[in-house]
Protein backbone atom coordinates (compact mmCIF):
# COMPACT_ATOMS: atom_id res chain seq x y z
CA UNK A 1 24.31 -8.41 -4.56
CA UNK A 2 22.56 -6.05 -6.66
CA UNK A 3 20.82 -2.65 -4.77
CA UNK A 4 17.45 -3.44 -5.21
CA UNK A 5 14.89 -0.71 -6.54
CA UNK A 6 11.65 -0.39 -5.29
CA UNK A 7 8.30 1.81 -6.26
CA UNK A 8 5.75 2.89 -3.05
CA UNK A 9 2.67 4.58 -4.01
CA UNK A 10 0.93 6.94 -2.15
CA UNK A 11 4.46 8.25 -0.90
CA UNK A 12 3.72 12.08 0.03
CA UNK A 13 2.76 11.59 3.35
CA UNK A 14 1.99 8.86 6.18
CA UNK A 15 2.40 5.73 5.91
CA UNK A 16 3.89 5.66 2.38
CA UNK A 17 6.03 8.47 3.78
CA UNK A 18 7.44 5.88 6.21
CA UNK A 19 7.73 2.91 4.18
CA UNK A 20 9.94 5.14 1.80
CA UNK A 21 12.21 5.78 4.48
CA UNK A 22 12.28 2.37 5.73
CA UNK A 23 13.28 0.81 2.48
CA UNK A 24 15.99 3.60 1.55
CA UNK A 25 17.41 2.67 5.30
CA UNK A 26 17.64 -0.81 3.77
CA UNK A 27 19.22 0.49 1.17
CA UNK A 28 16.67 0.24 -1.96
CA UNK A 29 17.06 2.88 -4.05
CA UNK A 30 13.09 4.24 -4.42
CA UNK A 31 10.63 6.11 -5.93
CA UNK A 32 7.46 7.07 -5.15
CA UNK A 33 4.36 8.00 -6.75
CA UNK A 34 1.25 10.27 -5.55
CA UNK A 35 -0.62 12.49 -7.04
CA UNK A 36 0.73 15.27 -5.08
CA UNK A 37 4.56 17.01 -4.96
CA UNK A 38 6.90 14.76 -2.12
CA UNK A 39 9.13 17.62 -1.10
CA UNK A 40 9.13 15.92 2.51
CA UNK A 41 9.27 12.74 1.56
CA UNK A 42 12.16 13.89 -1.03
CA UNK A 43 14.07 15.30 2.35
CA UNK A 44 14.49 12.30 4.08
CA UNK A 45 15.70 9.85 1.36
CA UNK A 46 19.13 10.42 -0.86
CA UNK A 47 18.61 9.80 -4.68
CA UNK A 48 14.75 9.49 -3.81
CA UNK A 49 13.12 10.00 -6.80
CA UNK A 50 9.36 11.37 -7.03
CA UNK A 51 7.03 10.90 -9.61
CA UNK A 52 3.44 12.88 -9.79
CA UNK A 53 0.43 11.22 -11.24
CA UNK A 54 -2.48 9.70 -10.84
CA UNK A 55 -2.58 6.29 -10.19
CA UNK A 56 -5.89 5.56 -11.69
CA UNK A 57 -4.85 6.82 -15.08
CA UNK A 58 -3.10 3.75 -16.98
CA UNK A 59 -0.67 6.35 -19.08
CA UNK A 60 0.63 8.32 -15.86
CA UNK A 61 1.68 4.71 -14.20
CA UNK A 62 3.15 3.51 -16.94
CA UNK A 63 5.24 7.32 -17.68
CA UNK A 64 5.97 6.93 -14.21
CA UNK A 65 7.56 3.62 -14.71
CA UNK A 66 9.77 4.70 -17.21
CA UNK A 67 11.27 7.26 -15.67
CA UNK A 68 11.65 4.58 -12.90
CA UNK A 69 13.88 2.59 -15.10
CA UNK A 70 15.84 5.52 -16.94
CA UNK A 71 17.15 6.27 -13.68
CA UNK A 72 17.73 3.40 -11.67
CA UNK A 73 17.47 0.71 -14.48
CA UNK A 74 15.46 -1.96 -12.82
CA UNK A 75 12.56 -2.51 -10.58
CA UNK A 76 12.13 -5.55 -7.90
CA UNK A 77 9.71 -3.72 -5.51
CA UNK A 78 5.74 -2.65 -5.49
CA UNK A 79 3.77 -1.07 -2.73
CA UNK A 80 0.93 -0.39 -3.47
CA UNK A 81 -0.34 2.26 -0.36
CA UNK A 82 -2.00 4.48 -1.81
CA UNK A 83 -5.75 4.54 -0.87
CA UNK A 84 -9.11 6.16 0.14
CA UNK A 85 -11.16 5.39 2.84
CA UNK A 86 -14.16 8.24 2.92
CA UNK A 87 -16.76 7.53 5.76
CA UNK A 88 -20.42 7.46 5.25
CA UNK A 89 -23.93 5.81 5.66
CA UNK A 90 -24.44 3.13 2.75
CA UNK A 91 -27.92 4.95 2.03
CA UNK A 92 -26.12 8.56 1.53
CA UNK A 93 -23.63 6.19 -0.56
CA UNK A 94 -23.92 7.82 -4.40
CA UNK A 95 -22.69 5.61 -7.26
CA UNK A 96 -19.63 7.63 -7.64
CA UNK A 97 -18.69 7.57 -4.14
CA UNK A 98 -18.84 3.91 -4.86
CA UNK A 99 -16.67 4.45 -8.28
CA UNK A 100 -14.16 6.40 -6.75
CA UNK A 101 -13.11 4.10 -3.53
CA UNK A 102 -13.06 0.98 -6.20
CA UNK A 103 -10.57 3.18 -8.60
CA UNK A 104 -7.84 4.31 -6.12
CA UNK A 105 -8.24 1.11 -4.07
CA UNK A 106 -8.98 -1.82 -6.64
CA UNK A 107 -8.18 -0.74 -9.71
CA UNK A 108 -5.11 1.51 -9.13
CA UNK A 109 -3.62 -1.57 -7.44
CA UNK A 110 -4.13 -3.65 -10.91
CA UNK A 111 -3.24 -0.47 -13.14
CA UNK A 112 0.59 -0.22 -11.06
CA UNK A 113 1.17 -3.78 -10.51
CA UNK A 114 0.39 -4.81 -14.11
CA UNK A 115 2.92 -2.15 -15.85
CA UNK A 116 5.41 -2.62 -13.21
CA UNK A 117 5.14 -6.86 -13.76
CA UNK A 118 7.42 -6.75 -16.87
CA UNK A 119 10.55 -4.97 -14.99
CA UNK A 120 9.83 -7.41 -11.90
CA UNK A 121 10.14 -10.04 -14.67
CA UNK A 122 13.32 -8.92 -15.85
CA UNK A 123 14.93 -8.27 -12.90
CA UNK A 124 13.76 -12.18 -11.81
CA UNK A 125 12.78 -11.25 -8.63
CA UNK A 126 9.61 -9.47 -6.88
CA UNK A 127 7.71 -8.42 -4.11
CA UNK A 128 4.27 -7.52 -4.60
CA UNK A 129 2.86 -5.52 -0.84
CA UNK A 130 -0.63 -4.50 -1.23
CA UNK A 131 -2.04 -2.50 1.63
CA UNK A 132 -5.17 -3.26 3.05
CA UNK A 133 -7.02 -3.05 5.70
CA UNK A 134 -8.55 -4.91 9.02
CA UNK A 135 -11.93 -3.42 8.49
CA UNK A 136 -12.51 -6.12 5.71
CA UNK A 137 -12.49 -8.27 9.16
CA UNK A 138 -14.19 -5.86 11.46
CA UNK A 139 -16.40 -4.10 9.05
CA UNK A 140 -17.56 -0.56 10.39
CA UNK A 141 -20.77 -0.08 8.99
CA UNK A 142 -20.18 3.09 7.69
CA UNK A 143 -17.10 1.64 5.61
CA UNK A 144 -18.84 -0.55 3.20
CA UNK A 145 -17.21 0.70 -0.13
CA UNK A 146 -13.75 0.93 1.40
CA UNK A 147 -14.15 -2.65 3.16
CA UNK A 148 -15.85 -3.82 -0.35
CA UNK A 149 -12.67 -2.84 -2.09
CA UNK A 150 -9.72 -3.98 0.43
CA UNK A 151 -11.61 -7.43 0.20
CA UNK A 152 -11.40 -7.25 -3.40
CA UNK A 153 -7.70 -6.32 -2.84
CA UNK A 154 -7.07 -9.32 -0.77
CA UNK A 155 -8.60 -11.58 -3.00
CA UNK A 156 -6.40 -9.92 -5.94
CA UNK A 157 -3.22 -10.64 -3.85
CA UNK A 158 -4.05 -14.25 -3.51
CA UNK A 159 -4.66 -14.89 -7.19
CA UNK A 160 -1.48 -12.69 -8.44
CA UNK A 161 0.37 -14.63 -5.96
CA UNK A 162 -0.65 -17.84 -7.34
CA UNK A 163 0.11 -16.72 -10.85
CA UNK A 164 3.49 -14.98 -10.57
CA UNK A 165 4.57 -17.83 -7.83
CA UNK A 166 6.72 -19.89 -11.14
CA UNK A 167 8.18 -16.07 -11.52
CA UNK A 168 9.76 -16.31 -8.34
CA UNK A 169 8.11 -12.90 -7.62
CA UNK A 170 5.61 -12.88 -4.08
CA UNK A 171 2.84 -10.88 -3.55
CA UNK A 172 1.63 -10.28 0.09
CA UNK A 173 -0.70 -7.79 1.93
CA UNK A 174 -0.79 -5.88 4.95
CA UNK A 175 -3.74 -5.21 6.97
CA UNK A 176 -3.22 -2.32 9.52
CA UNK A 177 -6.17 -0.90 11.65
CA UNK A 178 -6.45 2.86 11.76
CA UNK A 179 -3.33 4.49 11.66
CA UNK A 180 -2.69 8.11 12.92
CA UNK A 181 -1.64 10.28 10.18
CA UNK A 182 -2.30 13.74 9.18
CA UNK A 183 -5.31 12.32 6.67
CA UNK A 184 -7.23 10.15 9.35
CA UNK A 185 -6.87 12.50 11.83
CA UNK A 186 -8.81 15.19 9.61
CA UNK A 187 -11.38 12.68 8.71
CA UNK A 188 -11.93 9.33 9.73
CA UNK A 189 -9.97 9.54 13.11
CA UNK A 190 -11.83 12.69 14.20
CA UNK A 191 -14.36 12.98 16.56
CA UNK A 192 -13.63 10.24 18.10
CA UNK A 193 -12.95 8.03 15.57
CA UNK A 194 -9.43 6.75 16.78
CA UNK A 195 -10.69 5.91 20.09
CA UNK A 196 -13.74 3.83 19.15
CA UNK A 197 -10.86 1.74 16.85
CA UNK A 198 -8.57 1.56 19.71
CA UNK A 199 -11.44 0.44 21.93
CA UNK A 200 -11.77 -2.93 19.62
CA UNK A 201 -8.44 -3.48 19.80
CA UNK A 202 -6.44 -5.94 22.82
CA UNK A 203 -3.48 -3.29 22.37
CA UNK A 204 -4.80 -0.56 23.21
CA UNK A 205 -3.11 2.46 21.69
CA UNK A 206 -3.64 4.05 18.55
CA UNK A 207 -1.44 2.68 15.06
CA UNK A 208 1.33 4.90 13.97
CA UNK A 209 2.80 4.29 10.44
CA UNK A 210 5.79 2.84 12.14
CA UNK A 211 4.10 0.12 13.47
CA UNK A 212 4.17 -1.62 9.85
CA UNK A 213 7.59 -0.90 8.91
CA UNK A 214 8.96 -4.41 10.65
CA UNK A 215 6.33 -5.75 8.79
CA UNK A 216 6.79 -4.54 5.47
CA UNK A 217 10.86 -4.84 5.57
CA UNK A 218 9.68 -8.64 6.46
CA UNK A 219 7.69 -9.40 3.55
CA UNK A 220 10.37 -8.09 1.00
CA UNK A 221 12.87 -9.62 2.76
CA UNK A 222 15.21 -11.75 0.21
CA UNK A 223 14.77 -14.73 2.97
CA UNK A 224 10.54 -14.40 2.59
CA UNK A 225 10.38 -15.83 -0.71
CA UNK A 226 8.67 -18.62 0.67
CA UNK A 227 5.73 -15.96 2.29
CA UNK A 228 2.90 -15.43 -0.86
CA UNK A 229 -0.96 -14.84 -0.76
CA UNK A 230 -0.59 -13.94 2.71
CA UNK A 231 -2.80 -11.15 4.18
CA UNK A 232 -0.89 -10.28 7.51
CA UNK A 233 -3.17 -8.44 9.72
CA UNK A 234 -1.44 -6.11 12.05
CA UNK A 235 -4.15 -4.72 14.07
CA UNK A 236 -2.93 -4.55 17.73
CA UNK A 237 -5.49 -7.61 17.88
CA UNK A 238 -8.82 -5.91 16.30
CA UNK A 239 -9.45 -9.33 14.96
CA UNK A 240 -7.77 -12.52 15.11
CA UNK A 241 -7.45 -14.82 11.60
């Protein structure tokens, strides 16, 4: 079978951090993409290769892409992790703040996905992971742009799935709760944050990125080609769909 190749965004740190890992343990050759060096990252995968850019700006992605297939020839892989999830009042809410969430978590989703869709083509096989989030079911009032745009990226995921389906290429998403890394922890998991998550939650301990990896490896899984348009929310039971 041929070594599949897969692209994770938002791959410097946390989460990403760990689904590169997981997917070079499978053995998927991978890059990833942030807008930040990966030297970490870079020392815990062989042959990982890292790409820096922005994933908002159309002509990095697709630059990044190349290079993606110069070196490893194909692509049958997205995640799509990268995100931003700033906390604050909806009146103190400025227009930009509003801009910025929707770029990194909307539209950086749609920038990636549609540049990487004609290598998924070729290859003629795909798996399309969006991260998102289970605030779009608890909705924390002081989330409403980030909740506005993981919604949006749910209801993206459904309607890519529907039209890439004949392709034979899914597209899924996760939805985590809070999940301790070194970003949350300086900003929405401090003072206190983590524990009034945890305290909505029927498991109660606080998310580590290694609580998705099952997930993740599940949904790209050559035997989940069946699994598309799905939003699987792994919460430790914040909400139940």
């Amino acid at each position: 079978m041929e070594t599949r190749t897969a692209l994770v965004t938002g791959a410097a740190q946390g989460l990403g951090q760990e689904f590169v890992v997981a997917l070079a343990g499978r053995g998927y050759r991978v890059a990833g993409l942030d807008l930040f060096p990966q030297p970490e990252t870079a020392g815990k995968v062989l042959d990982y290769l890292e790409l820096v850019g922005d994933v908002t700006d159309e002509e990095q992605v697709r630059a990044g892409l190349e290079r993606v297939i110069d070196q490893f020839g194909t692509l049958h892989v997205v995640v799509n992790n990268a995100g931003v999830y700033p906390a604050k009042p909806f009146e103190e809410t400025t227009a930009e703040d509003w801009r910025r969430v929707m770029r990194v978590n909307l539209e950086a989703p749609f920038l990636v996905t549609k540049s990487a869709l004609p290598y998924l083509k070729a290859a003629g096989w795909g798996r399309i992971v969006n991260i998102v989030s289970a605030a779009v079911f608890t909705a924390p009032p002081t989330m409403v742009p980030y909740v506005a745009s993981k919604a949006g990226l749910i209801g993206f995921t459904r309607a890519l799935a529907s039209a890439l389906g004949p392709y034979d290429i899914t597209v899924n998403a996760i939805a985590p709760t809070m999940v301790r890394t070194a970003t949350a922890e300086r900003t929405v998991g401090a003072a206190g944050g983590f524990d009034e998550v945890r305290s909505g939650q029927v498991v109660k301990r606080t998310q580590h990125p290694s609580d998705l990896v099952s997930t993740l490896l599940y949904v790209v899984d050559e035997g989940s080609g069946f699994l598309t348009g799905q939003t699987l929310n792994v919460s430790g039971g914040s909400a139940f769909l």
